[in-house]
Protein backbone atom coordinates (compact mmCIF):
# COMPACT_ATOMS: atom_id res chain seq x y z
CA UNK A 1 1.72 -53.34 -29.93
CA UNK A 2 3.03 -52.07 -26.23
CA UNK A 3 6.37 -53.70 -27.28
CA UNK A 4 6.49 -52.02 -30.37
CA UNK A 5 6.02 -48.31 -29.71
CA UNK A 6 8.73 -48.41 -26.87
CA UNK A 7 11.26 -49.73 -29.50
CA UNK A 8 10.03 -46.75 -31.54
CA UNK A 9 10.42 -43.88 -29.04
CA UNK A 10 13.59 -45.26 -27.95
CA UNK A 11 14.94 -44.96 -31.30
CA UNK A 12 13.63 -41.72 -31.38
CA UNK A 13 15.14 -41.08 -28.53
CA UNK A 14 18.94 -41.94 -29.20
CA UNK A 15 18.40 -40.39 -32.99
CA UNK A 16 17.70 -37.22 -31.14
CA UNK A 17 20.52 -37.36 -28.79
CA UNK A 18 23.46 -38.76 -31.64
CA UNK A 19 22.16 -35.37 -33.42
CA UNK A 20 21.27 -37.09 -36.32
CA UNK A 21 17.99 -36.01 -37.23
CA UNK A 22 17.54 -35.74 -41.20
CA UNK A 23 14.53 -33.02 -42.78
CA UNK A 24 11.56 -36.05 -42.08
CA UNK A 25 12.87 -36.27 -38.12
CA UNK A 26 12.51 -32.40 -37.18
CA UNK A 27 10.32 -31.40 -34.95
CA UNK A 28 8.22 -28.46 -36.14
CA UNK A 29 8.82 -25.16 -35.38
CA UNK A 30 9.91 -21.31 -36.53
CA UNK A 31 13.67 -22.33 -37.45
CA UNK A 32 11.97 -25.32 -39.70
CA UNK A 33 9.16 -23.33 -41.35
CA UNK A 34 11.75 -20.47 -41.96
CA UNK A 35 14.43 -22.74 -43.10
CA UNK A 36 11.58 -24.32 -45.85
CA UNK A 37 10.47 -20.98 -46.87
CA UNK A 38 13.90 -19.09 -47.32
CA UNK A 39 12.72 -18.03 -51.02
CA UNK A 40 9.44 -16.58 -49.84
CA UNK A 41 11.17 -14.61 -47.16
CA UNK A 42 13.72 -12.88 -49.64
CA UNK A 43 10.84 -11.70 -51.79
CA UNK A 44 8.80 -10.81 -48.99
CA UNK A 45 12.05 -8.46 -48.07
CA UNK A 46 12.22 -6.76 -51.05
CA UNK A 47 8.75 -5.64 -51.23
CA UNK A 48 8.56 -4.29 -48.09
CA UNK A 49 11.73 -2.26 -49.10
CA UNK A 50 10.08 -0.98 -51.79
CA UNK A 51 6.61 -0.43 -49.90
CA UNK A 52 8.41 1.83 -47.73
CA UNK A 53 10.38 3.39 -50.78
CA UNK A 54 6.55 4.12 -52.18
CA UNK A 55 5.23 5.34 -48.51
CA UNK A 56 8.44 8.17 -48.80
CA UNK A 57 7.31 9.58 -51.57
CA UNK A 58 3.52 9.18 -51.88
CA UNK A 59 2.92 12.53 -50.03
CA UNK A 60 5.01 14.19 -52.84
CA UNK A 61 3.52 12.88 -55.84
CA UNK A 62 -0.05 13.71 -54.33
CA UNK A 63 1.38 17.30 -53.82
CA UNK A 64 2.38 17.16 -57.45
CA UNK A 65 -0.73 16.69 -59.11
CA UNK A 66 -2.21 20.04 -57.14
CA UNK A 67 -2.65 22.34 -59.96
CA UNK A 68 -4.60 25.36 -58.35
CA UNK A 69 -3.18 26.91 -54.91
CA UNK A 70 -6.06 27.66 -52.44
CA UNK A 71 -5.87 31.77 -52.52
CA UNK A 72 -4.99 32.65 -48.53
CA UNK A 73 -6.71 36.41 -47.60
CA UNK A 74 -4.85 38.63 -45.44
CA UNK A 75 -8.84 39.18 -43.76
CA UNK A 76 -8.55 35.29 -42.73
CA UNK A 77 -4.83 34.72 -41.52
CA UNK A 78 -5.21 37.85 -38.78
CA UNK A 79 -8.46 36.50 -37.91
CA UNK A 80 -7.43 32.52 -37.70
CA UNK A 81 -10.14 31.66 -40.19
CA UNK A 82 -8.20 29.89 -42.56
CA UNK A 83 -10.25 27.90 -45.55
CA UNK A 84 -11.97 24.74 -44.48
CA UNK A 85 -10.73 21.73 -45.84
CA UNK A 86 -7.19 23.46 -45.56
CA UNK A 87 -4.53 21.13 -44.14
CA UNK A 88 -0.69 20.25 -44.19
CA UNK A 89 0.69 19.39 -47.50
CA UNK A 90 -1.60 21.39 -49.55
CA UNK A 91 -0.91 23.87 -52.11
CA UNK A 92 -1.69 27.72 -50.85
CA UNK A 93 -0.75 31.31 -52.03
CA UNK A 94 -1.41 34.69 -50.49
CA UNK A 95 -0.04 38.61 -51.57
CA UNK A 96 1.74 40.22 -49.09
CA UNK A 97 4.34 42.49 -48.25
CA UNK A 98 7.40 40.96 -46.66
CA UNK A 99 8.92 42.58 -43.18
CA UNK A 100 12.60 42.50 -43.05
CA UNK A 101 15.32 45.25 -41.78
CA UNK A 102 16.84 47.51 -43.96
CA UNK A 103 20.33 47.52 -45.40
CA UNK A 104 20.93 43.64 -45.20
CA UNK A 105 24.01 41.80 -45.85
CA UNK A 106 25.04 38.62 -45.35
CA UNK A 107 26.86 39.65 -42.48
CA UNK A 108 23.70 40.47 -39.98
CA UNK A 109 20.83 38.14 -41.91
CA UNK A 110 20.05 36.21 -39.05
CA UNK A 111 20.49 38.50 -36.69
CA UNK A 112 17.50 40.85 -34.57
CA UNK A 113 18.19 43.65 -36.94
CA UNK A 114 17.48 41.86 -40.25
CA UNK A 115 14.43 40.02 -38.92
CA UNK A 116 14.98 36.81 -40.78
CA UNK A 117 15.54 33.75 -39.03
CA UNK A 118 17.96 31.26 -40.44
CA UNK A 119 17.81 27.20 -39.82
CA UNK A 120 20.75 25.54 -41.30
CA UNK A 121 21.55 21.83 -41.46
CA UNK A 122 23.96 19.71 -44.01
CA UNK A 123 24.48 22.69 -45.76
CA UNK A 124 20.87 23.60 -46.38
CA UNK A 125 19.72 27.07 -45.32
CA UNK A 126 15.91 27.98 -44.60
CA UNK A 127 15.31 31.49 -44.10
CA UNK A 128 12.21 32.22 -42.14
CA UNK A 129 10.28 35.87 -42.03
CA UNK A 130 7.11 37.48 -41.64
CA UNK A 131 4.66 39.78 -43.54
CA UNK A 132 3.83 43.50 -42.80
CA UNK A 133 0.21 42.19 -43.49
CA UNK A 134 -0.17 39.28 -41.48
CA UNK A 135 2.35 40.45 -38.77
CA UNK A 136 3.08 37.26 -36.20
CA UNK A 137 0.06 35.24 -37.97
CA UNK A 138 1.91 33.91 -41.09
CA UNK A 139 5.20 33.18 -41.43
CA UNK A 140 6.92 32.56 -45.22
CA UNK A 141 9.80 29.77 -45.46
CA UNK A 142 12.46 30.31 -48.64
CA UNK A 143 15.30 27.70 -49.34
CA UNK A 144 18.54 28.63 -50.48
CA UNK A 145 18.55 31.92 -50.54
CA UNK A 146 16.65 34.98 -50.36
CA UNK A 147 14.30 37.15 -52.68
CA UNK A 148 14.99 40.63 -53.65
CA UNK A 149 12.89 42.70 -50.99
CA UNK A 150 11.64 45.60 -53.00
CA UNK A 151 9.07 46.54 -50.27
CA UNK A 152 6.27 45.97 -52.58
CA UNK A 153 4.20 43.62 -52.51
CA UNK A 154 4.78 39.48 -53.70
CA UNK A 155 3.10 36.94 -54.40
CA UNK A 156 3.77 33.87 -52.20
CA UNK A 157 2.92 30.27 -53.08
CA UNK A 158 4.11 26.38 -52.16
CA UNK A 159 3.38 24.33 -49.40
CA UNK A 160 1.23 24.97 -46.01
CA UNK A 161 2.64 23.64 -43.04
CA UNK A 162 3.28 25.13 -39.28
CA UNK A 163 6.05 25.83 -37.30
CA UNK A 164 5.64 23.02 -35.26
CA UNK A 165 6.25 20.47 -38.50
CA UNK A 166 8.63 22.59 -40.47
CA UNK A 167 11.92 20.47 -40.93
CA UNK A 168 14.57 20.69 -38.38
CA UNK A 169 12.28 22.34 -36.27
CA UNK A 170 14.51 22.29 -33.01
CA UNK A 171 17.18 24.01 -35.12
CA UNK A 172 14.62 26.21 -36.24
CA UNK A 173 13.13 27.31 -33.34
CA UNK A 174 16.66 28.61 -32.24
CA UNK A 175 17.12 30.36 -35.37
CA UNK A 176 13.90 32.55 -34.77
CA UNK A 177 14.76 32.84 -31.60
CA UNK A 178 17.94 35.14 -32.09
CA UNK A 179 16.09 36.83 -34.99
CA UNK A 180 13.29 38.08 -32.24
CA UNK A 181 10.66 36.63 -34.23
CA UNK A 182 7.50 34.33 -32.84
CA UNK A 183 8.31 30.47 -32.23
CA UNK A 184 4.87 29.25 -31.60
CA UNK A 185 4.55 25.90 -33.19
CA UNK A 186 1.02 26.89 -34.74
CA UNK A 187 2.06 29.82 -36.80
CA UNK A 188 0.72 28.80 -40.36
CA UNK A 189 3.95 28.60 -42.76
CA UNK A 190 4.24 28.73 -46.41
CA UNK A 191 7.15 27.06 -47.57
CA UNK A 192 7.63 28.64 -51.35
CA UNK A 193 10.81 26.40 -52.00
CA UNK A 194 8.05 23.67 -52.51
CA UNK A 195 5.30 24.10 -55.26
CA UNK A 196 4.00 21.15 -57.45
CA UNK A 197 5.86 22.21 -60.82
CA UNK A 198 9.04 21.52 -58.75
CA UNK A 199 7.65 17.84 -57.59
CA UNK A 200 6.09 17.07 -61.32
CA UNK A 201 10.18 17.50 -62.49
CA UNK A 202 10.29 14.32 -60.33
CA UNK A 203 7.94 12.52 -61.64
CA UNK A 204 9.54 10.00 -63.71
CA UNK A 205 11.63 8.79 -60.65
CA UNK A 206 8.37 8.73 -58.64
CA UNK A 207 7.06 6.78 -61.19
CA UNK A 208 9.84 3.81 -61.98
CA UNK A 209 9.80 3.34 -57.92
CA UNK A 210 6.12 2.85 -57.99
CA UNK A 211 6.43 0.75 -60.74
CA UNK A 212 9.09 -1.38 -59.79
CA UNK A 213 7.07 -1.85 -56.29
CA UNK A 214 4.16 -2.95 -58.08
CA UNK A 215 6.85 -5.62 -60.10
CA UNK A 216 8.11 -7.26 -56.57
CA UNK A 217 4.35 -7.79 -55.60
CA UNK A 218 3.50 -10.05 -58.45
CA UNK A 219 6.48 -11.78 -58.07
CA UNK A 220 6.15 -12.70 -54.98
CA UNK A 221 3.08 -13.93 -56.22
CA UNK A 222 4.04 -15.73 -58.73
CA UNK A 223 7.48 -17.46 -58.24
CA UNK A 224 6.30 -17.35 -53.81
CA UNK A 225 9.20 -19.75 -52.71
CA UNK A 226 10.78 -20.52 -55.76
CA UNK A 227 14.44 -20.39 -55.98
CA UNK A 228 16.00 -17.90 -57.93
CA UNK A 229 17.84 -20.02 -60.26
């Protein structure tokens, strides 16, 4: 029996050093377990693409399906008593009266004199200004272009957020900055460019994205290491 296990080891041995291990003579380890599972590792891929596809937009479809904006009072903002419950992402609206210079023109928006700050970035411009009402407590975000300041007062709905997690905040803060206005981060901001009629236009791409990442997880369960042909 002695006799016969050294023969065996030896030829082992010199089948490991010609380099002419077949599938049944690997040792086991990551590369082999990898190498057996290719299949399940592809699939495994794509749902994870898609899972983080999903995770992009799940914040925007949840915004979508807010019908009724929580109703901000001018009494609350100046006193930091904002609703409870309130937080990022949710729908709000308040009624106030917006506080810009007079006489403005392209030329000095932007500028101390017009009090609206401007953030720009791959040719998207966010205009940032505050209300006569709320003074530095509340600051409104528009997209694209301005509103027609009548000095009345508007109505002012879409998304609550702060300063501090507008986007392209950095650029932002630079923007208010030469406008004169306040850059602390925790200014409540209501960014009107985003209400949840404009997210439920997107719903049918929401949807085939969810859909098709609910398609790659029962595959995977399904075919698991299966070739594809």
């Amino acid at each position: 029996m002695d006799k016969l296990t050294v023969v065996e080891t030896k030829e082992t041995r010199d089948e490991f050093m010609d380099g002419h291990f077949d599938e049944d003579h690997e040792m086991p380890g990551l590369g082999r377990w990898v190498k057996r599972n290719v299949w399940l590792l592809v699939r495994l891929f794509m749902v994870l693409v898609f899972t983080f596809g999903t995770t992009l937009i799940a914040d925007q479809f949840s915004y979508g399906l807010q019908e009724e904006a929580v109703e901000l009072s001018v009494e609350e903002v100046n006193n930091g008593e904002l609703p409870a419950g309130l937080a990022n992402g949710d729908y709000v609206r308040i009624t106030g009266t917006p506080d810009v210079g007079e006489n403005l023109t392209p030329e000095n928006v932007g500028g101390p004199e017009s009090e609206i700050g401007i953030s720009t970035r791959y040719s998207v411009a966010y205009f940032y200004f505050l209300l006569e009402d709320t003074g530095d407590n509340l600051m409104i975000q528009t997209a694209q272009g301005l509103p027609d300041f009548d000095g009345e007062e508007m109505v002012w709905e879409g998304k609550f957020s702060t300063l501090g997690t507008v986007i392209f905040f950095g650029t932002t803060s630079e923007g208010l900055e030469v406008a004169n206005l306040p850059t602390d981060q925790s200014i409540p901001v209501i960014e009107t460019g985003d209400t949840p009629a404009a997210y439920r236009d997107l719903f049918p791409a929401y949807s085939s994205v969810i859909v098709v990442w609910v398609v790659s997880i029962l595959w995977l369960m399904w075919k698991r290491n299966k070739p594809f042909v």
